[in-house]
Protein backbone atom coordinates (compact mmCIF):
# COMPACT_ATOMS: atom_id res chain seq x y z
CA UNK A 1 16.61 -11.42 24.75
CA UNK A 2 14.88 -13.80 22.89
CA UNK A 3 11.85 -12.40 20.42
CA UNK A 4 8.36 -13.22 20.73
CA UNK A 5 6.72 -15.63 18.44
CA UNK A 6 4.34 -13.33 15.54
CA UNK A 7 1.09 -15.69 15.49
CA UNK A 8 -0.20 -17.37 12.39
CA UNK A 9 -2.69 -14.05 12.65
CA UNK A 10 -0.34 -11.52 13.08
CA UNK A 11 1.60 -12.50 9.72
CA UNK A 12 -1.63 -12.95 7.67
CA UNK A 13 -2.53 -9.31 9.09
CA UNK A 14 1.11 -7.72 8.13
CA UNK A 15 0.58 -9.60 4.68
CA UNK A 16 -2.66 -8.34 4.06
CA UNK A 17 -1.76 -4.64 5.60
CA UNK A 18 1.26 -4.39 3.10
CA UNK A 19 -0.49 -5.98 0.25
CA UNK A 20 -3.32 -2.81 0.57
CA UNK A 21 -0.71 -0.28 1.42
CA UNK A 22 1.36 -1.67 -1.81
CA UNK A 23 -1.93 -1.49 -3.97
CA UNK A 24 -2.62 1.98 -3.05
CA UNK A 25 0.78 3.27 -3.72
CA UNK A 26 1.03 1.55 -6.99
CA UNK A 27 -2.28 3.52 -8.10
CA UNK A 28 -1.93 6.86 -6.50
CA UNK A 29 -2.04 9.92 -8.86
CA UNK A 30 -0.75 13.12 -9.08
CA UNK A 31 -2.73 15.86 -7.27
CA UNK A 32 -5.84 16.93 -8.94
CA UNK A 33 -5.87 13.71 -11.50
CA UNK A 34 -8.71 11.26 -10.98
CA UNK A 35 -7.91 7.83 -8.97
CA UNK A 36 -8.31 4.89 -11.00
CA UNK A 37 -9.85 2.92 -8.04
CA UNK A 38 -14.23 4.06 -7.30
CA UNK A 39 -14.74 6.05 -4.91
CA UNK A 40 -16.31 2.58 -2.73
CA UNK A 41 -13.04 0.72 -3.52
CA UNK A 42 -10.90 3.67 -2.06
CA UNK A 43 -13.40 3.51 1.18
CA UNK A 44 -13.34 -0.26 1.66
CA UNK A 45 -9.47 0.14 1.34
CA UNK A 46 -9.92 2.14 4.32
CA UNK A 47 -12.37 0.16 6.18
CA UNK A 48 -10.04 -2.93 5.38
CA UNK A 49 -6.82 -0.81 6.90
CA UNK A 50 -8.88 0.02 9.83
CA UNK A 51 -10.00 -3.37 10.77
CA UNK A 52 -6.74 -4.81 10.34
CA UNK A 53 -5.24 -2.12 13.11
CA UNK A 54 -8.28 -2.98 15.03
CA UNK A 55 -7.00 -6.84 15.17
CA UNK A 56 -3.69 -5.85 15.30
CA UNK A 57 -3.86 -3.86 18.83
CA UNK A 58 -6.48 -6.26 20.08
CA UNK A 59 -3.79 -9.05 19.70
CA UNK A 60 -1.35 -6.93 21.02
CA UNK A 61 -3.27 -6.52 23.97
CA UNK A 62 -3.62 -10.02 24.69
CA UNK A 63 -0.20 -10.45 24.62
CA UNK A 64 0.25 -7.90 27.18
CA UNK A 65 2.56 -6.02 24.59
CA UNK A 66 2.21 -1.95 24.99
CA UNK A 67 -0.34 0.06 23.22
CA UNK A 68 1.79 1.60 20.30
CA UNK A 69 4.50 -1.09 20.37
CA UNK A 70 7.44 -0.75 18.03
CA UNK A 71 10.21 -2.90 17.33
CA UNK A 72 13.32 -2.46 19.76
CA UNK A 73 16.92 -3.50 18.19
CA UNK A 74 19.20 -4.92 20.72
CA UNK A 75 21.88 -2.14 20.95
CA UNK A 76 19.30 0.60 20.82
CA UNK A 77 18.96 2.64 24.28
CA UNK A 78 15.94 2.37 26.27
CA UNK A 79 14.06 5.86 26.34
CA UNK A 80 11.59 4.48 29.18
CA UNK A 81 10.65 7.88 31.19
CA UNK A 82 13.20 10.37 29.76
CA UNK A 83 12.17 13.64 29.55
CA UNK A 84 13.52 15.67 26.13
CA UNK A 85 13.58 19.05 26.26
CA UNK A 86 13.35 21.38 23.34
CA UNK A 87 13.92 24.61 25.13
CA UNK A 88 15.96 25.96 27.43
CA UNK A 89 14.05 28.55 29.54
CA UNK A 90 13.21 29.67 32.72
CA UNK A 91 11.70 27.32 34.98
CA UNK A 92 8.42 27.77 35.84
CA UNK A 93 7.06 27.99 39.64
CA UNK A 94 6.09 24.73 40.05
CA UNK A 95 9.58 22.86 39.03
CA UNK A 96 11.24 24.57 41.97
């Protein structure tokens, strides 16, 4: 099964996306210390983040790829309508 091409876009997006996530790990402090970044940076960090999902699902979408798309290795098992369950009980009325 051959990959799609990742757009020009897409890779500036992941770039960018990692870039921000990097630069907010490398400044986080301990709880209850004072950020080194303003109070404005930290929120256009977010509005940044935000606008690059934005992009990122819109693109997605026009690709016809599914909402919440992750990346499927070749010898993992599809999981397309399984059903999990956690408990073992008694069956309610309606599942017979």
């Amino acid at each position: 099964m051959n990959e799609p091409e990742v757009s020009v876009e897409e890779r500036i997006l992941q770039a960018v996306k990692l870039t921000l996530a990097g630069v907010i790990k490398d400044t986080s402090t301990p709880h209850g210390m004072r950020h080194p970044l303003s109070d404005r940076t930290i929120e256009d960090l977010r509005q940044c983040l935000a606008l690059i999902s934005a992009r990122e699902r819109e693109l997605a979408q026009a690709a016809g790829k599914p909402a919440g798309a992750r990346p499927q290795y070749a010898d993992e098992p599809r999981r397309e309508g399984q059903v999990i369950r956690f408990h073992q009980g008694k069956p309610s009325a309606d599942e017979g």
